[in-house]
Protein backbone atom coordinates (compact mmCIF):
# COMPACT_ATOMS: atom_id res chain seq x y z
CA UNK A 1 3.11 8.34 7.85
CA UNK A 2 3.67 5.53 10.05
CA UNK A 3 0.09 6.15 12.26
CA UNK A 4 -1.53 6.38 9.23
CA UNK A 5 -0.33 2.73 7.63
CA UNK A 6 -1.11 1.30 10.86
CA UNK A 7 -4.74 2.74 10.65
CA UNK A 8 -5.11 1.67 7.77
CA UNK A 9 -3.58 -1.70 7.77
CA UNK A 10 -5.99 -2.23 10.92
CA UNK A 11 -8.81 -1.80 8.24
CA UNK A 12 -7.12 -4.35 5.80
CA UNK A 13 -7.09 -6.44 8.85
CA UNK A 14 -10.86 -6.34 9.44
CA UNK A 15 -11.17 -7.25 6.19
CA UNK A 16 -9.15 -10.61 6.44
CA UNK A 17 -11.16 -11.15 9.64
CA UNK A 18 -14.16 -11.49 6.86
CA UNK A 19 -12.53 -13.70 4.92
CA UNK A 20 -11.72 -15.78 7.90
CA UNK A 21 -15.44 -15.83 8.57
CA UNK A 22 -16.31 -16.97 5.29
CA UNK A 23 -14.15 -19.82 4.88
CA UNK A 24 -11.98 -17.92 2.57
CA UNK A 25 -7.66 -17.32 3.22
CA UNK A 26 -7.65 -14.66 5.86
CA UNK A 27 -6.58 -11.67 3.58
CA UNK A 28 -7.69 -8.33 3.80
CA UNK A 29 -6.77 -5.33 1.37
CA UNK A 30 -7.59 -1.83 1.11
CA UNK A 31 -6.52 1.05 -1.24
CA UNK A 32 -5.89 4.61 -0.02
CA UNK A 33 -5.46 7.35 -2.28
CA UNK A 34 -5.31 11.18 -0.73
CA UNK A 35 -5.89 9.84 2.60
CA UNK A 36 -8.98 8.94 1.77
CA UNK A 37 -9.89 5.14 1.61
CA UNK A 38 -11.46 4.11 -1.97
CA UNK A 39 -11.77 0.28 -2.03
CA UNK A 40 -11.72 -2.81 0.31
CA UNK A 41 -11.66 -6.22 -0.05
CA UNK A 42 -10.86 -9.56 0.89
CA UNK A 43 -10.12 -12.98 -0.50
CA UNK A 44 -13.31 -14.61 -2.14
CA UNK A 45 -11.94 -16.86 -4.47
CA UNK A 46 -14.00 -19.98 -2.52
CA UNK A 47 -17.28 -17.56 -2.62
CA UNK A 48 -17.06 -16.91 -6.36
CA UNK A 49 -15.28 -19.88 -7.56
CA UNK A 50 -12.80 -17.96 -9.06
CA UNK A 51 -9.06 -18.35 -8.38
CA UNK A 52 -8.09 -14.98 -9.46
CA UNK A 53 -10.55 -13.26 -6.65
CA UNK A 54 -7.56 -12.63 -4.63
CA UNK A 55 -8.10 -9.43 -2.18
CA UNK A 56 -5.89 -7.37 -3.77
CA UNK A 57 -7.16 -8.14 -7.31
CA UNK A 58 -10.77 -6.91 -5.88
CA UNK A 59 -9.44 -4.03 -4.28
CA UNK A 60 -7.54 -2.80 -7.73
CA UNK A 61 -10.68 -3.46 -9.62
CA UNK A 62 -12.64 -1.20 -7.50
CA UNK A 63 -10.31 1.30 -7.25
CA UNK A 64 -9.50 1.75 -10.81
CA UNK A 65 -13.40 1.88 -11.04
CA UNK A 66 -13.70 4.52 -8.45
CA UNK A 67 -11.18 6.62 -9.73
CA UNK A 68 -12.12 5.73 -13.84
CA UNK A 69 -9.03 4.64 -14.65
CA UNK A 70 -6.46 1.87 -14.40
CA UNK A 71 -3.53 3.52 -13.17
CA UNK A 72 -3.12 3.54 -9.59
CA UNK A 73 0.18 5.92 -8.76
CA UNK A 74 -1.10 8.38 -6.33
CA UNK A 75 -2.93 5.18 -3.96
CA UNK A 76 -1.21 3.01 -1.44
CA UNK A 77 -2.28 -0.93 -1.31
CA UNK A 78 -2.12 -1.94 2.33
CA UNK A 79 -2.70 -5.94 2.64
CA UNK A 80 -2.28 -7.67 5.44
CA UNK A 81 0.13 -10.63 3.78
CA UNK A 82 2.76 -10.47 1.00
CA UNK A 83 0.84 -10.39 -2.21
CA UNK A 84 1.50 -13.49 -4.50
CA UNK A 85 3.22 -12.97 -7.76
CA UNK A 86 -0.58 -12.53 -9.97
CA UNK A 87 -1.00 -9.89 -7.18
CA UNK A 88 2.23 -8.09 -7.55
CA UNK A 89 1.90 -8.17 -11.56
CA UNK A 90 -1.70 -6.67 -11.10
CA UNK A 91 0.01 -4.15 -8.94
CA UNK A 92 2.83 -3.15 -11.47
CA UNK A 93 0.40 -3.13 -14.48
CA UNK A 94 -1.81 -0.81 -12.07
CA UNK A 95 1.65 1.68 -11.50
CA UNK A 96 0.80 1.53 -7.52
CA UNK A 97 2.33 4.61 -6.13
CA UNK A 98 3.01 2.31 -2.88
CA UNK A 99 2.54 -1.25 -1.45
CA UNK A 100 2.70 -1.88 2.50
CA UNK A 101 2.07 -5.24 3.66
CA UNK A 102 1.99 -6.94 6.92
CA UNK A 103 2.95 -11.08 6.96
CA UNK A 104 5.68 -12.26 4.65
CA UNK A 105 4.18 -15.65 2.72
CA UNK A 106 7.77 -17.53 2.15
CA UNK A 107 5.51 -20.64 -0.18
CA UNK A 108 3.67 -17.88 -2.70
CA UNK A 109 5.15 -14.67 -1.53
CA UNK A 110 6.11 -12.55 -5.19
CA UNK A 111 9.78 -11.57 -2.98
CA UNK A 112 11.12 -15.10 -3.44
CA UNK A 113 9.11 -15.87 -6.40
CA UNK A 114 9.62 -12.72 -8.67
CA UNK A 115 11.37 -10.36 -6.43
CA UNK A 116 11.43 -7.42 -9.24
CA UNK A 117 7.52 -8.03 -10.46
CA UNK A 118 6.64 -4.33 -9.23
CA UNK A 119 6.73 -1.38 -10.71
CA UNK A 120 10.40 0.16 -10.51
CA UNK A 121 8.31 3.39 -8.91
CA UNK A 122 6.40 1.63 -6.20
CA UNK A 123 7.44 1.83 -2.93
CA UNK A 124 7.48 -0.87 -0.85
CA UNK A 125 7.05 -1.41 2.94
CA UNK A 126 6.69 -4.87 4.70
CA UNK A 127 6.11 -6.17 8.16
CA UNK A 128 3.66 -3.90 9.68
CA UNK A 129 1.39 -5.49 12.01
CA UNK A 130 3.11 -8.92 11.09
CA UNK A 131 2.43 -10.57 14.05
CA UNK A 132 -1.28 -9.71 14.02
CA UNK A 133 -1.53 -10.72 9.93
CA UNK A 134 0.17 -13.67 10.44
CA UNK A 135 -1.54 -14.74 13.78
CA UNK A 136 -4.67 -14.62 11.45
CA UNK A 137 -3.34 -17.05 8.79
CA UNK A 138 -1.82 -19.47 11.14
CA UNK A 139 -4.86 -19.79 13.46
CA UNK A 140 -7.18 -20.31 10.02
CA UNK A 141 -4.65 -23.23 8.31
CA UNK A 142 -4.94 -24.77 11.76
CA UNK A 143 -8.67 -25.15 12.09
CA UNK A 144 -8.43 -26.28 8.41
CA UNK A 145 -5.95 -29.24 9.35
């Protein structure tokens, strides 16, 4: 599996780089379900004013609408940093088969926040590509500053 997550984690990855071109927190997110990607997004909660238009919250949305209906077990969320704890309720409410993400976020992260927020079925990998999803967020806050 593990050339597959970093495929697709690459992907979630281009998708933060949008972000990052927007102005919005460099974070990427994309759903896989069969091996077959079915919704990507990124952070646009500057764009539409919205704090809840987190990139994983987008990419549930859409994939819930793609596959008409809410639960999510047989998809994998890859994003490329630690999903806050909205994020990781949206993903337990959504029964995510499987979360992989790449940067830890030790502020906002839902592991030191509300370590048990997911699903007791999801699986849960963390760290891949960390350097290269957390290179992204450093070099963003430090333009910002």
């Amino acid at each position: 599996m593990m050339e597959e997550d970093v495929l697709y984690m690459k992907q979630a990855l281009q998708e933060a780089k949008k972000a990052f071109e927007r102005g919005e927190v460099p974070v990427g997110a994309v759903v896989v379900c069969k091996n077959r990607v079915i919704a990507r997004s990124h952070n646009l909660t500057e764009t539409l004013n919205d704090v809840t238009a987190h990139a994983e919250m987008q990419a549930i949305t859409a994939a819930a609408n793609y596959l008409g209906g809410k639960y999510l077990t047989d998809c994998t969320l890859y994003v490329t940093v630690e999903p806050c704890v909205m994020c990781a309720g949206a993903i337990a409410w959504a029964q995510m088969g499987r979360l992989v993400y790449g940067a830890s976020d030790e502020k906002r992260g839902f592991q030191r926040l509300a370590p048990t927020a997911l699903h007791p079925k999801t699986i849960l990998q963390q760290g891949l590509l960390e350097e290269e999803c957390a290179l992204l967020m450093k070099e963003f806050f430090k333009r910002r500053r």
